[in-house]
C-alpha atoms as a PDB file:
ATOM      1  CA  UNK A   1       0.000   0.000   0.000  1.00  0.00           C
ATOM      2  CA  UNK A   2       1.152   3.628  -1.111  1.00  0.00           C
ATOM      3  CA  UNK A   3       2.284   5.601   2.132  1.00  0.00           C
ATOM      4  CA  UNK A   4       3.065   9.394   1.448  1.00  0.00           C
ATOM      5  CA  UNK A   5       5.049  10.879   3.639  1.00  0.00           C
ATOM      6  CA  UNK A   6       6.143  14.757   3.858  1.00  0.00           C
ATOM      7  CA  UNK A   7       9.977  15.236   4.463  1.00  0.00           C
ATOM      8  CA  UNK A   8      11.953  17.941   5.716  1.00  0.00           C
ATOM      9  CA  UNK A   9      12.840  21.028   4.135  1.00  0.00           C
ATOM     10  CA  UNK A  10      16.321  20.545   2.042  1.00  0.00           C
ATOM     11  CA  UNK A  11      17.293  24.156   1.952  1.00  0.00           C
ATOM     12  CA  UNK A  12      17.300  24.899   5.728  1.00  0.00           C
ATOM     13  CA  UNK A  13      19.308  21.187   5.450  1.00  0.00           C
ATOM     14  CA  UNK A  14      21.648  22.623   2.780  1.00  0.00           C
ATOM     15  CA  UNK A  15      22.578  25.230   5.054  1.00  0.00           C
ATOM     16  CA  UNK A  16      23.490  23.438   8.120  1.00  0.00           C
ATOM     17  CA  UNK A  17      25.790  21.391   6.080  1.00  0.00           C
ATOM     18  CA  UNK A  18      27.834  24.485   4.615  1.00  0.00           C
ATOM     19  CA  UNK A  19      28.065  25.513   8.638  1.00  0.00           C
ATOM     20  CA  UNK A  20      29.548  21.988   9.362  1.00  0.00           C
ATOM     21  CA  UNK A  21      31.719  22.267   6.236  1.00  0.00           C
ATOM     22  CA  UNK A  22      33.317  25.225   7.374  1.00  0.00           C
ATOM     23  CA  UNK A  23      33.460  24.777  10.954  1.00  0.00           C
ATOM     24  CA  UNK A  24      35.007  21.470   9.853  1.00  0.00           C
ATOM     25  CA  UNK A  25      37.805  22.652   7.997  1.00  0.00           C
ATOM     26  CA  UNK A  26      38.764  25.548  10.352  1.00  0.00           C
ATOM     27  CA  UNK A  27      38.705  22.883  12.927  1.00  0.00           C
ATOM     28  CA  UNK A  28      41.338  20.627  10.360  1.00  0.00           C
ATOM     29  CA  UNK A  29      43.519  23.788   9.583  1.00  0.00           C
ATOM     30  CA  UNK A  30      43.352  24.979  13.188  1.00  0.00           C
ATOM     31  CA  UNK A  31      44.976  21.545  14.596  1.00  0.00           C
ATOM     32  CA  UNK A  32      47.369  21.464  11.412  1.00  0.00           C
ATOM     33  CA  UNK A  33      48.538  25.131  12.575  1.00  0.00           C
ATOM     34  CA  UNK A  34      49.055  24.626  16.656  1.00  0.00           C
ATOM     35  CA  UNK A  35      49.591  20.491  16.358  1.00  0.00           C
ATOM     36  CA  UNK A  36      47.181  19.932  18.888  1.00  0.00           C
ATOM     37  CA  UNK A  37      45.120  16.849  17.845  1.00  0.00           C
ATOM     38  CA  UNK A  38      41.690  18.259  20.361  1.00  0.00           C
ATOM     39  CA  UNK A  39      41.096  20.056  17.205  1.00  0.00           C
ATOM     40  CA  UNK A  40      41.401  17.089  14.284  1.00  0.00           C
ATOM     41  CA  UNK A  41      38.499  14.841  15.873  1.00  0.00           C
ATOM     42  CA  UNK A  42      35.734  17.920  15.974  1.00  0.00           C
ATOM     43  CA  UNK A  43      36.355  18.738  12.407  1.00  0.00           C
ATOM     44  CA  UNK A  44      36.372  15.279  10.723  1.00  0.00           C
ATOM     45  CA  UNK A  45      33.131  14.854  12.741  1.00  0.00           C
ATOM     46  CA  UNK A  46      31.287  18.092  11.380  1.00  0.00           C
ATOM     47  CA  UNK A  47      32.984  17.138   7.767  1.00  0.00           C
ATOM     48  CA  UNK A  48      31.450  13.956   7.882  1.00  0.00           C
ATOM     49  CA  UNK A  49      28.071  14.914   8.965  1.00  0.00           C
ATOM     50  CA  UNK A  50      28.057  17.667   6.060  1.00  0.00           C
ATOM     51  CA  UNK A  51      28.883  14.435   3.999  1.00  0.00           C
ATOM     52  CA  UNK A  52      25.880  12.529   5.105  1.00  0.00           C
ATOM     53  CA  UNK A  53      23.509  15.738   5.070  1.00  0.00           C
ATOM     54  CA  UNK A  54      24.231  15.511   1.466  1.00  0.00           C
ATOM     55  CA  UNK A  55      23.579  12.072   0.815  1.00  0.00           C
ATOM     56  CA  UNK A  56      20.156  12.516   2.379  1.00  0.00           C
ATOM     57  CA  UNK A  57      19.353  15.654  -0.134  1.00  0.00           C
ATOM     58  CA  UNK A  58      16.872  15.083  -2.831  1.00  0.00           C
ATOM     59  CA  UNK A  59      15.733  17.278  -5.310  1.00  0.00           C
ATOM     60  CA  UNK A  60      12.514  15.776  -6.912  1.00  0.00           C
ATOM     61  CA  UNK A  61      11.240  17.136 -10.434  1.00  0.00           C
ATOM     62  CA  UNK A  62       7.712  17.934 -11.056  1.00  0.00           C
ATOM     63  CA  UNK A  63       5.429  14.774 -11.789  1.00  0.00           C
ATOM     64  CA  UNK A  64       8.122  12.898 -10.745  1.00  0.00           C
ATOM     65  CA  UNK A  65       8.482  10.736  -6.902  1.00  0.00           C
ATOM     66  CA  UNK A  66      10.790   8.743  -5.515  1.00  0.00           C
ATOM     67  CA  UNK A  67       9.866   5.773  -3.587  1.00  0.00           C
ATOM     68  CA  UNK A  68      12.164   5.679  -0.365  1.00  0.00           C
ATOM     69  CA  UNK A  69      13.381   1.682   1.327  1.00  0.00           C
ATOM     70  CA  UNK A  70      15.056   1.686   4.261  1.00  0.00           C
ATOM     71  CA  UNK A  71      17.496  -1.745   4.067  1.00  0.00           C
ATOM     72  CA  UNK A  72      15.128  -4.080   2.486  1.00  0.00           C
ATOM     73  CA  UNK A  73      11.960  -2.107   4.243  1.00  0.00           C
ATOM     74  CA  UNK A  74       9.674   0.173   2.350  1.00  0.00           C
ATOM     75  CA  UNK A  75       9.352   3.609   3.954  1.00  0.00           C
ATOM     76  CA  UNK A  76       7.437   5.792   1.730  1.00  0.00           C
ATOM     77  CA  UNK A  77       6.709   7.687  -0.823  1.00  0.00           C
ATOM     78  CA  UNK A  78       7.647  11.237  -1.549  1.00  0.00           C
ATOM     79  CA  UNK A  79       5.356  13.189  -4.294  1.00  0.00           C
ATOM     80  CA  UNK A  80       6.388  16.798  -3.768  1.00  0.00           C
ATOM     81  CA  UNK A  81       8.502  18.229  -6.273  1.00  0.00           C
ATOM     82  CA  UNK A  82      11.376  20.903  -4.385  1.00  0.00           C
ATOM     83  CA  UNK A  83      14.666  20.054  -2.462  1.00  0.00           C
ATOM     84  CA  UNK A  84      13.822  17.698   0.552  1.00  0.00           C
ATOM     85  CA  UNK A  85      16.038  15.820   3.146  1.00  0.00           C
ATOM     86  CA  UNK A  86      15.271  12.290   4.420  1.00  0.00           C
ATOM     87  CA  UNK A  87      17.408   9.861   5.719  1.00  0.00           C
ATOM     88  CA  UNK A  88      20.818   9.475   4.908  1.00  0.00           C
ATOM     89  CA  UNK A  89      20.529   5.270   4.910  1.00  0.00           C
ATOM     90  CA  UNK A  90      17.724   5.833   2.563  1.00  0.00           C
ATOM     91  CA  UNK A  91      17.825   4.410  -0.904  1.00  0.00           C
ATOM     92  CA  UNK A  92      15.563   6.200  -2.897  1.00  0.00           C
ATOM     93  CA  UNK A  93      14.121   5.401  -6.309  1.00  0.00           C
ATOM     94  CA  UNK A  94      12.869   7.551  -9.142  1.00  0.00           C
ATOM     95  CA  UNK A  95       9.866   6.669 -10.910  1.00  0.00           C
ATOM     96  CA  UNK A  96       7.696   9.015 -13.366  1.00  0.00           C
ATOM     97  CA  UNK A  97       4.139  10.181 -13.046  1.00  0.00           C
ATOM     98  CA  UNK A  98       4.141  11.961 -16.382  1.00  0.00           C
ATOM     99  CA  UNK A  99       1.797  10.593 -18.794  1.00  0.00           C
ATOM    100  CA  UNK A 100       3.842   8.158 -21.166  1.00  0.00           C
ATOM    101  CA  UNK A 101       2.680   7.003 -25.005  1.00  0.00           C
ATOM    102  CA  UNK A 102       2.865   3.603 -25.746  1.00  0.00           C
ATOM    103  CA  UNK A 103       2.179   2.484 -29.538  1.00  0.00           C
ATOM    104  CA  UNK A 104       1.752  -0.881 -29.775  1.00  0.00           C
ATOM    105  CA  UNK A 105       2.893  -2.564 -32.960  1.00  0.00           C
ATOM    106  CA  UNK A 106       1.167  -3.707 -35.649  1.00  0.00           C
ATOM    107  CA  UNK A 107      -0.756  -7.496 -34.850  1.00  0.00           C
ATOM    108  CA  UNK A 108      -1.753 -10.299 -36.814  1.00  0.00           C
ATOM    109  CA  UNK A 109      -4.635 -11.964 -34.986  1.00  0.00           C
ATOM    110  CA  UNK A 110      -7.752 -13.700 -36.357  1.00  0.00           C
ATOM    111  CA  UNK A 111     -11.155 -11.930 -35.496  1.00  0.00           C
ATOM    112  CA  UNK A 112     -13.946 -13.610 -33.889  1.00  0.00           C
ATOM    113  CA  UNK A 113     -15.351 -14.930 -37.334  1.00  0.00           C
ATOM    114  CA  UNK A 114     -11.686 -16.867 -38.031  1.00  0.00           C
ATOM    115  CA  UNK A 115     -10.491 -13.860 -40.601  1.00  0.00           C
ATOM    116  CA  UNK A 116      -6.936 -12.589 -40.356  1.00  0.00           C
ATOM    117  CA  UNK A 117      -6.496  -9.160 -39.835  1.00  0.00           C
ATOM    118  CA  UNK A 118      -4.030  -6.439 -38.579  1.00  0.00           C
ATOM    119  CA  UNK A 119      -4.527  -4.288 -35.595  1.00  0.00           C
ATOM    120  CA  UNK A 120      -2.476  -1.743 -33.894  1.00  0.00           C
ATOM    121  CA  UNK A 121      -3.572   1.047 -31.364  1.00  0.00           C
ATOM    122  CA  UNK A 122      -1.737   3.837 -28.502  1.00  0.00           C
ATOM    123  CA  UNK A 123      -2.099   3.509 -25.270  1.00  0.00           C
ATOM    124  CA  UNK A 124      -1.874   6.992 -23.164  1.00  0.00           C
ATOM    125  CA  UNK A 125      -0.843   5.746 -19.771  1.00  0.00           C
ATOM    126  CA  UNK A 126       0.635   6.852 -16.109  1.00  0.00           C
ATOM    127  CA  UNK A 127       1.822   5.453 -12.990  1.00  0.00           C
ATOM    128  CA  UNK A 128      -0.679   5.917  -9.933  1.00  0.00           C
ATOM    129  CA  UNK A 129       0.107   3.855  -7.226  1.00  0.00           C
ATOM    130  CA  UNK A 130       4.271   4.153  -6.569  1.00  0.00           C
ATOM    131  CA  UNK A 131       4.232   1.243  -4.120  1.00  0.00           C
ATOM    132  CA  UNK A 132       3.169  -1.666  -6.995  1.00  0.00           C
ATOM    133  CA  UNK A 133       4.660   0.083  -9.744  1.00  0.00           C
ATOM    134  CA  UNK A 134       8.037  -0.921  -7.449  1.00  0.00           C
ATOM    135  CA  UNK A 135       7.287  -3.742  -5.578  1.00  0.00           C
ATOM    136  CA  UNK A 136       4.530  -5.754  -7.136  1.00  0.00           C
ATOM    137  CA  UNK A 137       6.568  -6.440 -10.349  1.00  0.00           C
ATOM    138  CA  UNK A 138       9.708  -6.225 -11.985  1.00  0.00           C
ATOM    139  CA  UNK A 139       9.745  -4.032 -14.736  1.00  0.00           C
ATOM    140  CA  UNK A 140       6.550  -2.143 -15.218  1.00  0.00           C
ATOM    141  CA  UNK A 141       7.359  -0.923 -18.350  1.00  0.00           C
ATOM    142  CA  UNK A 142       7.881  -4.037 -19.950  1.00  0.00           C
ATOM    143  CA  UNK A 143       4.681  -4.816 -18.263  1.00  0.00           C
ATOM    144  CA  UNK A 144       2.845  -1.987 -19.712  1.00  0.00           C
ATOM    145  CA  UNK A 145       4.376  -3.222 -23.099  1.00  0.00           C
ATOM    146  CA  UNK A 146       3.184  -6.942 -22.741  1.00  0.00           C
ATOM    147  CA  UNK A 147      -0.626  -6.392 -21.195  1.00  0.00           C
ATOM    148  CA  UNK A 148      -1.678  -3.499 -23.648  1.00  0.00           C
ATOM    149  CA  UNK A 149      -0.797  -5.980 -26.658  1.00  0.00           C
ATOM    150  CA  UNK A 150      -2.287  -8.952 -24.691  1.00  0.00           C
ATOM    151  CA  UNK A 151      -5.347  -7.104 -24.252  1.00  0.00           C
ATOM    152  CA  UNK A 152      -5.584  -5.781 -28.154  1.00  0.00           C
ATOM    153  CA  UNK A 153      -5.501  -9.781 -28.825  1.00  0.00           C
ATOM    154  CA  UNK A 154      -7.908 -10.734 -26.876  1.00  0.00           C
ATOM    155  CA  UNK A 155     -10.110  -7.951 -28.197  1.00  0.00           C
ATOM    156  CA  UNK A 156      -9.660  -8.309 -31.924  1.00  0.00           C
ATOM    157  CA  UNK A 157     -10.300 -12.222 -30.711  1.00  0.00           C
ATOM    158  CA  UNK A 158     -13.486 -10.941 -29.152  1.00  0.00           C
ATOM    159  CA  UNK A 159     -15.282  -9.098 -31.766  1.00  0.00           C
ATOM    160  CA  UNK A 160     -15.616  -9.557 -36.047  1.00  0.00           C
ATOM    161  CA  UNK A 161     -13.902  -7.023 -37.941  1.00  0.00           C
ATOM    162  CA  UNK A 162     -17.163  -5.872 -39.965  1.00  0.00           C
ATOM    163  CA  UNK A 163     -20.868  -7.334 -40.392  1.00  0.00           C
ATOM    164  CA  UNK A 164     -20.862  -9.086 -43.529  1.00  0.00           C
ATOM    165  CA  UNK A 165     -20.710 -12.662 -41.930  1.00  0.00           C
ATOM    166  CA  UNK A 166     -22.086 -11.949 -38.618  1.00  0.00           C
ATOM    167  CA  UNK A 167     -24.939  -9.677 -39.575  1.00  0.00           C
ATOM    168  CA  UNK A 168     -26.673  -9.387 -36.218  1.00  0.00           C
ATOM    169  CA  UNK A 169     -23.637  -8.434 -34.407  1.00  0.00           C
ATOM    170  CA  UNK A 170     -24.222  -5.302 -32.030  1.00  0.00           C
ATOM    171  CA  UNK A 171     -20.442  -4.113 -31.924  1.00  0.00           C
ATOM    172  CA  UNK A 172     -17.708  -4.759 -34.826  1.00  0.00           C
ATOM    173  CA  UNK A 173     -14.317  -3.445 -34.874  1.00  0.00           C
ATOM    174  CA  UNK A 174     -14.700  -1.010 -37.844  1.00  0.00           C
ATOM    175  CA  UNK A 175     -17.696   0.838 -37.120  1.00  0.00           C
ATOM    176  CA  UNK A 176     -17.566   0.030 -33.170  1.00  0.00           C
ATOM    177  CA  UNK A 177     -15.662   3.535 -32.897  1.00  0.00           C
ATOM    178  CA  UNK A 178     -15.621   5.101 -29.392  1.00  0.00           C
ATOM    179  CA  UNK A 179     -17.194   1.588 -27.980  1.00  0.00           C
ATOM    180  CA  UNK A 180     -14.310  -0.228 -28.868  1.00  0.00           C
ATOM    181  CA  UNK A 181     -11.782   2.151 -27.777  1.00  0.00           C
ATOM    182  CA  UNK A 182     -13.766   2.187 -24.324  1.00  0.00           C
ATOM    183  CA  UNK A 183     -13.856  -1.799 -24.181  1.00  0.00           C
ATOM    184  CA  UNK A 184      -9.659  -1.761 -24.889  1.00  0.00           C
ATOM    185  CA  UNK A 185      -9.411   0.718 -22.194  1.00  0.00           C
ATOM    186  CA  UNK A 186     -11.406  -1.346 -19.997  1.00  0.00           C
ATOM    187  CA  UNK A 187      -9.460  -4.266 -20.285  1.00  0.00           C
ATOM    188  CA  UNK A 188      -6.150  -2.494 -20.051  1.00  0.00           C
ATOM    189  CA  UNK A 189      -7.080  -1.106 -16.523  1.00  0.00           C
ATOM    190  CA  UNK A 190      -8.297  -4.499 -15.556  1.00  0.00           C
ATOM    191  CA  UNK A 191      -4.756  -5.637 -16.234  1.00  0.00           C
ATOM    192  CA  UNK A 192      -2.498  -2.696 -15.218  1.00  0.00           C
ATOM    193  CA  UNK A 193      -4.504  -2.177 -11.801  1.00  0.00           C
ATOM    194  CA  UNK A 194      -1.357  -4.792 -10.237  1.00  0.00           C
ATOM    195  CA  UNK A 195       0.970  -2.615 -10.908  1.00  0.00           C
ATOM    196  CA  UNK A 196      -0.196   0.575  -9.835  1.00  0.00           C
ATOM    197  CA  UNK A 197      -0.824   1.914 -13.465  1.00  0.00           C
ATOM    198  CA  UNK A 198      -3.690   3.462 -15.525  1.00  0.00           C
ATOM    199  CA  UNK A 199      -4.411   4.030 -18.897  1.00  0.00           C
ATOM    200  CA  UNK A 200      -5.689   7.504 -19.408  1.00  0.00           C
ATOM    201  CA  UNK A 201      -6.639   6.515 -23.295  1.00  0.00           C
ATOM    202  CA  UNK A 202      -6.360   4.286 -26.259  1.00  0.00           C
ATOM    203  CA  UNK A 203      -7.062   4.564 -29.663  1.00  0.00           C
ATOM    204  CA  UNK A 204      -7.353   2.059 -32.465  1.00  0.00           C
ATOM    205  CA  UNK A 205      -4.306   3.676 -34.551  1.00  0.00           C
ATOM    206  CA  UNK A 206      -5.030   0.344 -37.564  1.00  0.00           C
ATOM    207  CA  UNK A 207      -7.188  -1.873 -38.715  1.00  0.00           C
ATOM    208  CA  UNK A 208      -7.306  -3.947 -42.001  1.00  0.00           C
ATOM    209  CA  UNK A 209      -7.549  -7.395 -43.264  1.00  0.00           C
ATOM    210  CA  UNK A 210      -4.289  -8.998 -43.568  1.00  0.00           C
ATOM    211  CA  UNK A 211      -3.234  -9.021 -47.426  1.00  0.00           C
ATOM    212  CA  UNK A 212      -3.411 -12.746 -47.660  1.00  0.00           C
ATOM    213  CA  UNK A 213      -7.204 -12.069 -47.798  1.00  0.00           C
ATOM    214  CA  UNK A 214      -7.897  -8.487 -48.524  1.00  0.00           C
ATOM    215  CA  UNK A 215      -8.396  -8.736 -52.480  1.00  0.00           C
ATOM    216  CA  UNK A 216     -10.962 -11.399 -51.676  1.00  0.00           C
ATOM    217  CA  UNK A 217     -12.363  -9.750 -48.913  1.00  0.00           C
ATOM    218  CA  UNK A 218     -12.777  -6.335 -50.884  1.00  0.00           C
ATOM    219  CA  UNK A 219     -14.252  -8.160 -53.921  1.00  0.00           C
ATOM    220  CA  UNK A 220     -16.663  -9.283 -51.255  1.00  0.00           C
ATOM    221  CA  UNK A 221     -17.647  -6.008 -50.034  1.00  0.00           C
ATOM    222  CA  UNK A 222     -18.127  -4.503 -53.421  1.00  0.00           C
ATOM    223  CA  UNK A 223     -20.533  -7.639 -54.341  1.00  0.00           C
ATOM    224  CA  UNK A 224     -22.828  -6.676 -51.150  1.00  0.00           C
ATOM    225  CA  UNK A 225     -22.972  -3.027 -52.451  1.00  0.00           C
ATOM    226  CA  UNK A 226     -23.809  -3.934 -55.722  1.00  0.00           C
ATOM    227  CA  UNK A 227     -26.600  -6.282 -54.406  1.00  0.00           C
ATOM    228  CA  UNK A 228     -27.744  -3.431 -52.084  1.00  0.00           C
ATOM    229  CA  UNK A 229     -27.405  -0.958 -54.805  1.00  0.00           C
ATOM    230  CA  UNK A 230     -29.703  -3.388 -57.308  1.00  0.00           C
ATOM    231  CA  UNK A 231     -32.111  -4.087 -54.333  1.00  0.00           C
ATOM    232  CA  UNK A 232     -32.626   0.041 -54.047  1.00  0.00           C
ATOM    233  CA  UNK A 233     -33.087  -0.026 -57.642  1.00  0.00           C
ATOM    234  CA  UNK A 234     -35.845  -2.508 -58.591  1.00  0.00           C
ATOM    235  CA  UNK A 235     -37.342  -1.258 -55.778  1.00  0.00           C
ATOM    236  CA  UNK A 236     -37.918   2.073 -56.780  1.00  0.00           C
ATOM    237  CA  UNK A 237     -38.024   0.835 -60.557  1.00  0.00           C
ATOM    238  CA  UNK A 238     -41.387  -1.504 -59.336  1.00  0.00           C
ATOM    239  CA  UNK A 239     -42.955   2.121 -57.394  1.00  0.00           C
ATOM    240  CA  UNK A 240     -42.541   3.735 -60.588  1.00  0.00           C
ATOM    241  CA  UNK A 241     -44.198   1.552 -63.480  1.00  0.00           C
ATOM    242  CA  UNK A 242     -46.794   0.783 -60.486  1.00  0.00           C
ATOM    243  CA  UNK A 243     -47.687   4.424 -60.469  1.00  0.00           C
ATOM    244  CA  UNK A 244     -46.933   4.812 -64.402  1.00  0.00           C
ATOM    245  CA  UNK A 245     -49.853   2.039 -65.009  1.00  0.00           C
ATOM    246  CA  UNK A 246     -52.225   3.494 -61.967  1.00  0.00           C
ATOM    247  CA  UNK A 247     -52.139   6.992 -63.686  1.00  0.00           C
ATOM    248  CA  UNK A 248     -52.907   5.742 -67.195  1.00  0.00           C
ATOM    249  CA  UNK A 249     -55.664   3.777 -65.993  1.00  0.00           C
ATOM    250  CA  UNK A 250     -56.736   6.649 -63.883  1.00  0.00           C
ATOM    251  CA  UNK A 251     -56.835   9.291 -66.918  1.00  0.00           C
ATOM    252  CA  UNK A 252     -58.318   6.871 -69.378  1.00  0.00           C
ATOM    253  CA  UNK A 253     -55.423   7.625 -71.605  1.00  0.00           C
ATOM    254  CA  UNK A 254     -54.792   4.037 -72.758  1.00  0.00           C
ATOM    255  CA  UNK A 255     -57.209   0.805 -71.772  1.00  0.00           C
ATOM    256  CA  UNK A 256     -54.665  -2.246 -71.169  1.00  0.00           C
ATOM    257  CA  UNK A 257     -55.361  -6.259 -71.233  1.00  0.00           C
ATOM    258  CA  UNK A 258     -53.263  -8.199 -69.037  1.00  0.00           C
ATOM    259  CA  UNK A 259     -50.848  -9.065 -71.974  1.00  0.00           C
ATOM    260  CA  UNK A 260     -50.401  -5.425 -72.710  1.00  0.00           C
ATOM    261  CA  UNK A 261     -49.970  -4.235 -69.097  1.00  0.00           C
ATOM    262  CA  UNK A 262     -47.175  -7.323 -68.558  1.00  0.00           C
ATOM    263  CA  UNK A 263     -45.184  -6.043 -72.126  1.00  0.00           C
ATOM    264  CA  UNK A 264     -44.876  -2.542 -70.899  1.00  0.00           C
ATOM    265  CA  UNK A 265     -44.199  -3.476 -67.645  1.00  0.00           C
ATOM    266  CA  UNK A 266     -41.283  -5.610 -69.332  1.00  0.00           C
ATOM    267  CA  UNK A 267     -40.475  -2.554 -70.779  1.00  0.00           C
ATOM    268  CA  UNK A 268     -40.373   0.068 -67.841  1.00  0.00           C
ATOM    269  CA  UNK A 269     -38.313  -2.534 -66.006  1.00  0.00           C
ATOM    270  CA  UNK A 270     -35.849  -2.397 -68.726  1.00  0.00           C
ATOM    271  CA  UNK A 271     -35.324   1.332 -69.186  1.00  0.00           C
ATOM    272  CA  UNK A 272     -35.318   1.877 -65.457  1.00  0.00           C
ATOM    273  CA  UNK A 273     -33.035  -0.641 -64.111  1.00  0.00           C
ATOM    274  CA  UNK A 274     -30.676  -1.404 -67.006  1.00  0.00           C
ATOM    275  CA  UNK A 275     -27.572   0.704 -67.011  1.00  0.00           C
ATOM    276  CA  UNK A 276     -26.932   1.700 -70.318  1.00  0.00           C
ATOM    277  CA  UNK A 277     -29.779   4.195 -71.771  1.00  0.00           C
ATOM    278  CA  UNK A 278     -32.631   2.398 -74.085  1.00  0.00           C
ATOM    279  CA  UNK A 279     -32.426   2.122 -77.476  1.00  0.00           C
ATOM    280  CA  UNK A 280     -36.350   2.899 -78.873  1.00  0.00           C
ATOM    281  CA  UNK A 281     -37.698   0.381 -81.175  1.00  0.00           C
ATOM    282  CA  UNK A 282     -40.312   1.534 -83.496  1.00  0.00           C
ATOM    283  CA  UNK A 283     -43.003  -0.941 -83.813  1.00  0.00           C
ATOM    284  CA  UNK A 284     -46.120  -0.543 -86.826  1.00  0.00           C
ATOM    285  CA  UNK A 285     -47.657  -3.324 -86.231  1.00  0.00           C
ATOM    286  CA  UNK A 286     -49.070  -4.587 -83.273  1.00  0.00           C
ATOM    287  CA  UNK A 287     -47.916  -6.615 -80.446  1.00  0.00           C
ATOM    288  CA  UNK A 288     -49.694  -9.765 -81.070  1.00  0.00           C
ATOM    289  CA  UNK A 289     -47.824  -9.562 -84.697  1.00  0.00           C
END
């Protein structure tokens, strides 16, 4: 568990070890000059304590901290950024609180619906808890590293990269947007919680089929547009000879049997869904002839 603790001003610390310093060496010089010895055990005492006044200085950056163990025991944590001193015996660690970028690499994986595809994101993170980041691992930047691309797997495992074989999914990874970026996040804090980390944000940065797969897969998508596209097509091409027929019938213009009414509807559907404009055939007989 984190323990902050509030040390003791290094500047009024600085100056007492100038004082012992000096009267250190005047004491040295003094017993040099008269060869009286009373002198020469004063002065290497003062010199000695300036010594370890110094070792116990510590001058702490902003967004930085530096997690203090006292022979094997941990002692605290100091957050304040200035010139502090603690003690001497300390050993004292630096870790960063800054917020740190981590881009993880391009993946292979295969999606939930067995298709290949590449994946690669950045993860905005920062140390929170100074105690685990130490203690509860060994290298939490190589941990950082290994979790954020364990949990990009396991979500590009999780979900289908688009809806063309799973039609009824709620969430893919191309048009999941912000809910997939909240999901990754999710997990990552799930897994960086042991070590006293969180991640702040993350971002798809990639996503595409592998190559193996993507001429096939784009021939794909362009077949379900052009279905689509035909769908919208004799859809509206149906509306329109439907109200073509209802309005000729309506002003009395023309009086059709079924066999006319199904050769102009032949027709209409013709002109209006091919893609290539008509060509007009001129026809002086009739169409029983």
């Amino acid at each position: 568990m984190e323990k902050i603790i509030k040390p003791t001003n290094g500047y009024a610390a600085l100056a007492l070890s100038i004082a012992l310093l000096g009267a250190g060496i005047s004491c040295i010089i003094l017993a040099g000059m008269t060869a009286n010895g009373t002198y020469a055990v004063p002065g290497s005492i003062s010199v000695l304590a300036c010594f370890m006044i110094w070792k116990g200085l510590l001058i702490i950056q902003p967004n930085q901290a530096r997690v203090l163990n006292l022979f094997g025991k941990y002692a605290g944590t100091v957050r304040d950024n200035g010139l502090f001193f603690v003690n001497p015996f300390y050993t004292a660690n630096k870790l960063s609180q800054r917020s740190q970028n981590l881009a993880i690499p391009t993946l292979k994986v295969n999606d939930k619906m067995g298709n290949p595809i590449e994946i690669a994101a950045v993860v905005v993170w920062q140390v929170t808890d100074t105690y685990k980041a130490s203690y509860e691992i060994a290298d939490y930047v190589v941990y950082v590293k290994n979790q954020s691309e364990a949990a990009l797997r396991n979500l590009a495992t999780s979900f289908a990269y688009d809806n063309i074989e799973d039609e009824h999914a709620n969430i893919t990874l191309r048009e999941g947007g912000t809910k997939v970026n909240e999901l990754l996040e999710q997990e990552l804090n799930d897994r960086l919680t042991k070590a006293g980390i969180t991640a702040l944000e993350s971002r798809i940065s990639h996503l595409a089929y592998a190559p193996e797969i993507a001429g096939a897969m784009l021939q794909r998508q362009q077949a379900t547009a052009i279905v689509a596209a035909r769908f919208k097509i004799v859809e509206g091409a149906v509306g329109m000879v439907e109200m073509a027929l209802e309005m000729l019938s309506k002003k009395q213009i023309v009086e059709f049997d079924e066999e006319r009414k199904a050769n102009m509807v032949s027709n209409l559907m013709v002109v209006l869904c091919g893609e290539k404009g008509a060509q007009p055939v001129l026809n002086t007989g009739t169409i029983y002839q």
